[in-house]
Protein backbone atom coordinates (compact mmCIF):
# COMPACT_ATOMS: atom_id res chain seq x y z
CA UNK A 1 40.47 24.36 5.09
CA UNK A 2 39.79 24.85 8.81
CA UNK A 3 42.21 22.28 9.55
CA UNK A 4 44.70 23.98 7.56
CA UNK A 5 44.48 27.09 9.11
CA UNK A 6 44.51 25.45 12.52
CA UNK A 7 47.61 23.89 11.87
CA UNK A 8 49.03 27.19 10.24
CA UNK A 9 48.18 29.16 13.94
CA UNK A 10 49.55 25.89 15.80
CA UNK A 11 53.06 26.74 14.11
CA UNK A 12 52.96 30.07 13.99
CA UNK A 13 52.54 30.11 17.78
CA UNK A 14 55.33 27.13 18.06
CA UNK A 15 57.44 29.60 15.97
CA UNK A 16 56.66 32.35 17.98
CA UNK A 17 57.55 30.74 21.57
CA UNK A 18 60.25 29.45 20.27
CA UNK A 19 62.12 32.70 19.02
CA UNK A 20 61.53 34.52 22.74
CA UNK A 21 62.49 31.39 24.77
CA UNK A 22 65.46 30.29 22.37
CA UNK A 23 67.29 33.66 22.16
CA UNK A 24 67.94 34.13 25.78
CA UNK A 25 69.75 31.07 26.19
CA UNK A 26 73.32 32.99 25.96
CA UNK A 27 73.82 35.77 28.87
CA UNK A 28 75.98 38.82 28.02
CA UNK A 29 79.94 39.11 29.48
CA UNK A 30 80.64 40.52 32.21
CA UNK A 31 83.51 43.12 32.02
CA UNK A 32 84.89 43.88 35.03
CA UNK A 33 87.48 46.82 35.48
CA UNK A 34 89.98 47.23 37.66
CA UNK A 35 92.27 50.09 38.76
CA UNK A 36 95.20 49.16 39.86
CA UNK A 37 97.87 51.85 42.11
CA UNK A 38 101.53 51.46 41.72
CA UNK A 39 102.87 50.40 44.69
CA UNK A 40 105.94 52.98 45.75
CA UNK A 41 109.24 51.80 47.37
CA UNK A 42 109.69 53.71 50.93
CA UNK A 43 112.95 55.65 48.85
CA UNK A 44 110.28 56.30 45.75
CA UNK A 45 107.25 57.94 48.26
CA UNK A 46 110.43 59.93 50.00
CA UNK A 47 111.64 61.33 46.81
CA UNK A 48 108.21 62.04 45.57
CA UNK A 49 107.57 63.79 48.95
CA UNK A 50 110.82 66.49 48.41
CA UNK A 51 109.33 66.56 44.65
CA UNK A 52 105.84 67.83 46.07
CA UNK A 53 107.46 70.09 48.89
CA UNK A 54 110.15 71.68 46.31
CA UNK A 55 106.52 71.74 44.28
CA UNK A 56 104.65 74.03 47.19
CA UNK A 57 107.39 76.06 48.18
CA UNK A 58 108.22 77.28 44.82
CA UNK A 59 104.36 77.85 44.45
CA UNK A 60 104.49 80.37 47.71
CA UNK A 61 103.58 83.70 46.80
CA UNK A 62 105.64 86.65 46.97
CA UNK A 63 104.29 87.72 50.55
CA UNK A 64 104.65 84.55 52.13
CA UNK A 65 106.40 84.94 55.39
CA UNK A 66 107.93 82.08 56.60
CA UNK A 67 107.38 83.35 60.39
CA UNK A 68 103.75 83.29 60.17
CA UNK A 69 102.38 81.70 57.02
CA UNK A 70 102.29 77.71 56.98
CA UNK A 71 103.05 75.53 53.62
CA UNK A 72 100.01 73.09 52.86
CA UNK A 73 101.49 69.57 53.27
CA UNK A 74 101.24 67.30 49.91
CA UNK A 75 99.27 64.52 49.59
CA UNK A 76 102.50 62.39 48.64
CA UNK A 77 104.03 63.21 51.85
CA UNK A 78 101.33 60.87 53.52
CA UNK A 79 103.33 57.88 53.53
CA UNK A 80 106.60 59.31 54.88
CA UNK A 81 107.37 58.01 58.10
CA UNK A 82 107.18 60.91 61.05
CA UNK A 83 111.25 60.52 61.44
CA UNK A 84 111.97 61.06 57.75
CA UNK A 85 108.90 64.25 57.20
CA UNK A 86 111.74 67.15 58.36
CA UNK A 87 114.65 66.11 56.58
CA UNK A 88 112.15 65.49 53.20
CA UNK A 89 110.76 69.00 54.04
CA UNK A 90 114.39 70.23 54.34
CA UNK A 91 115.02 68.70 50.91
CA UNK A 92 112.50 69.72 48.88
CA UNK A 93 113.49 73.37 50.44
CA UNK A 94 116.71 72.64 49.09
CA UNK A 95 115.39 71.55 45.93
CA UNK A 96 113.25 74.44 45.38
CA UNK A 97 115.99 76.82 45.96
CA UNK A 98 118.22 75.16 43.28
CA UNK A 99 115.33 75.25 40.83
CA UNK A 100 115.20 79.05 41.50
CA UNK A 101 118.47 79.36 41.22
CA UNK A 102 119.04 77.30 37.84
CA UNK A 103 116.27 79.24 36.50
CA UNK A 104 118.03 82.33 37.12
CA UNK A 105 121.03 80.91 35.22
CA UNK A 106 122.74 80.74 38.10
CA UNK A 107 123.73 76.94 38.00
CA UNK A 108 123.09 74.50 40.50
């Protein structure tokens, strides 16, 4: 009898090991995400710049004066090269105004 119960502790302890070293054999995946930003031609970041600046300039509010209040520039300007930033300014100004004026029903 005491032999049977010694084996019976022997196996139950094999069994035992066994299940907490055998289950940890396979490790979980790794998921790795990754964000991934559109890459803009030099024409695509231009035209989103006189997007954003038609954008902020429509935005102004009714006292705005032009003399002595400044526009906030847009992020998507950023990228515009220093000799293109006027004339995408000047465009977006341009833009804004026919976007006033086609709201008004007054074509474009």
């Amino acid at each position: 009898m005491r032999r049977t119960a010694l084996a019976a502790l022997a196996a139950a302890l094999c069994l035992g090991l066994t299940a907490c070293n055998g289950g940890g054999g396979a490790k979980p995946a790794v998921t790795v995400t990754v964000t991934v930003t559109p890459t803009l031609s030099a024409a695509e970041q231009r035209q989103a710049c006189v997007e954003a600046w038609a954008d902020v300039i429509g935005a102004r509010p009714d006292d705005f004066d032009s003399e002595t209040d400044s526009d906030p520039k847009p992020a998507e300007c950023e990228a515009v090269p220093e000799d293109d930033y006027l004339d995408a300014y000047m465009d977006g100004l341009m833009l804004s105004n026919k976007r006033g004026r086609a709201a008004f029903g007054s074509g474009g």
